[in-house]
Protein backbone atom coordinates (compact mmCIF):
# COMPACT_ATOMS: atom_id res chain seq x y z
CA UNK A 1 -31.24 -64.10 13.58
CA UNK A 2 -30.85 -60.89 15.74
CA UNK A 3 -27.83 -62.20 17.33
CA UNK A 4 -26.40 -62.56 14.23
CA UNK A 5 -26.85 -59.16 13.39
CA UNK A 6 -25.63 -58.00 16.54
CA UNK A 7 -22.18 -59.52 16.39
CA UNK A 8 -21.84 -58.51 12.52
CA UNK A 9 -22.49 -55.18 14.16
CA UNK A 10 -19.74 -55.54 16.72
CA UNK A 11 -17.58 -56.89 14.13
CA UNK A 12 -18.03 -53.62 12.05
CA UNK A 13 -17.84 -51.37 14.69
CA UNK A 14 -14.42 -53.29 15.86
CA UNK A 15 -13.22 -52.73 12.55
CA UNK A 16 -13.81 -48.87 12.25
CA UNK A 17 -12.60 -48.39 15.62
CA UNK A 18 -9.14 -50.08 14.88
CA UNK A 19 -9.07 -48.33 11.35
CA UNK A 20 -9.79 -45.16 13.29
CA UNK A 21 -6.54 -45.77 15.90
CA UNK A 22 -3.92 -46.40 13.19
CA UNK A 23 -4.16 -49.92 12.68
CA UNK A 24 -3.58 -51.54 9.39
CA UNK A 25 -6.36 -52.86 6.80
CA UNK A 26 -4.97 -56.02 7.58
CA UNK A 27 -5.21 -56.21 11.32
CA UNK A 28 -8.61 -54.18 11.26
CA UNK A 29 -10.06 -56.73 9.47
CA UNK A 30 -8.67 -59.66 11.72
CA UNK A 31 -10.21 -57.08 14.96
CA UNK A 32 -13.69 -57.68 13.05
CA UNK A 33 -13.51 -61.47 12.35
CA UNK A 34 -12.66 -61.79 16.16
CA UNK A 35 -15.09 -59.30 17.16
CA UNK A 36 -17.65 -61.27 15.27
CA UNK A 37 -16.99 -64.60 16.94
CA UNK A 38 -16.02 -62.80 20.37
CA UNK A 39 -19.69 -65.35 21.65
CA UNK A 40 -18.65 -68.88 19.98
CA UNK A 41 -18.42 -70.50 23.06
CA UNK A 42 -22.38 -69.69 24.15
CA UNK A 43 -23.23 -72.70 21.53
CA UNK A 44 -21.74 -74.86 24.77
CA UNK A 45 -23.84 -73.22 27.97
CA UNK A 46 -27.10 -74.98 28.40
CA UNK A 47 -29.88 -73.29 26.51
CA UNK A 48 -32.19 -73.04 30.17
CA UNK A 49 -29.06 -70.77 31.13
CA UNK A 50 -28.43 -68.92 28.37
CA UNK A 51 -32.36 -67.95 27.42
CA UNK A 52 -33.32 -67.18 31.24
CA UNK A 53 -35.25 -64.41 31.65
CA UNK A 54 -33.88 -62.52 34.64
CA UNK A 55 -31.10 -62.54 36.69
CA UNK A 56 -28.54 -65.98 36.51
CA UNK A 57 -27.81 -67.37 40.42
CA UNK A 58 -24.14 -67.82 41.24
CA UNK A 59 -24.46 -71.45 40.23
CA UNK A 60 -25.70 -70.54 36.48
CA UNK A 61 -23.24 -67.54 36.29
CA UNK A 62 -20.16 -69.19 36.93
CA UNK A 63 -21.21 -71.73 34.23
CA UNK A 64 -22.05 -68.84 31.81
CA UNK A 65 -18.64 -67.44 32.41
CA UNK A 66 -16.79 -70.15 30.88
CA UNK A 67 -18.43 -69.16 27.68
CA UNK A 68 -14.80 -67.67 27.05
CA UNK A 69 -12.86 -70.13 27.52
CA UNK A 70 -15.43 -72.76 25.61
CA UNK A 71 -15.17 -70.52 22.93
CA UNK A 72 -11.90 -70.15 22.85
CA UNK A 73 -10.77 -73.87 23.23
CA UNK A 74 -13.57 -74.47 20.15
CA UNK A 75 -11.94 -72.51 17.37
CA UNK A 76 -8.25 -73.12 18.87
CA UNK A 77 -7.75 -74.90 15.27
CA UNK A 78 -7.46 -71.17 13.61
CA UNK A 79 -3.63 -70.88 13.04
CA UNK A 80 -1.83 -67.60 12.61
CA UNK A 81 -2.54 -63.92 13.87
CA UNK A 82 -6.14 -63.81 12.97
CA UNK A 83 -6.22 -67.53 15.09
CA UNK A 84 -4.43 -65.88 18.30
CA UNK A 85 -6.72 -62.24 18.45
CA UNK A 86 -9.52 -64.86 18.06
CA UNK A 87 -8.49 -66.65 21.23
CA UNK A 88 -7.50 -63.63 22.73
CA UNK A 89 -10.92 -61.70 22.28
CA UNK A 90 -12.92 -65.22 23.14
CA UNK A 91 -10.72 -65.07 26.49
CA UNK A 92 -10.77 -61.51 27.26
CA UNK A 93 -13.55 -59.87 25.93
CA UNK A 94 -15.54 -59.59 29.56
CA UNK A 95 -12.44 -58.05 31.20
CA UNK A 96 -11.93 -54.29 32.39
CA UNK A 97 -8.97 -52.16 32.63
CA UNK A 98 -8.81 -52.67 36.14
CA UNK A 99 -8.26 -56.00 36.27
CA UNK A 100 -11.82 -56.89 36.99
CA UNK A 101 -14.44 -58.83 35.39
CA UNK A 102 -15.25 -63.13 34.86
CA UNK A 103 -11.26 -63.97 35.12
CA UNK A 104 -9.46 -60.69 36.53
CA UNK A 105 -5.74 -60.04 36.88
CA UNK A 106 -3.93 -63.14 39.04
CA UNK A 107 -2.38 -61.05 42.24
């Protein structure tokens, strides 16, 4: 149940911060939903990865990192704008401004 909580709390946050940097209602809201489900794909990484105390080897990090993509590829059905920020913020949301992080900037 605490995870739960968590992502409703990133969802809200998500929300305010769009609100706060002009966006509209509208879009804010859609930041939120995607926000919210930003972890969807976790429900496909083995459960002896995903609750392991400690640090994950190479082997079991490179399978957590796909948690992205899984998540995005699961809720590819959502149509529209709120559908494509969904994808978008499965995809993305480990990346840095610099280009690094689990898929980085192609060279």
């Amino acid at each position: 149940m605490a995870r739960l909580n968590e992502n409703k709390a990133v969802g809200m946050l998500s929300e305010l911060l769009a609100l706060k940097w002009g966006y509209s209602p509208m879009k804010a809201r859609n930041i939120r939903y995607a926000a919210v489900l930003h972890d969807a794909g976790k429900r496909e990484i083995p459960a002896d990865i995903l609750n392991k105390p400690g640090k994950l080897n190479d082997h079991e990090m490179e399978i957590m990192k796909t948690h992205t993509k899984l998540g995005a590829k699961l809720l590819s059905g959502l149509k529209g704008e709120l559908g494509d920020m969904v994808k978008m913020v499965c995809t993305f949301h480990h990346e840095k401004l610099d280009g690094s992080g689990y898929w980085g900037v192609p060279s």
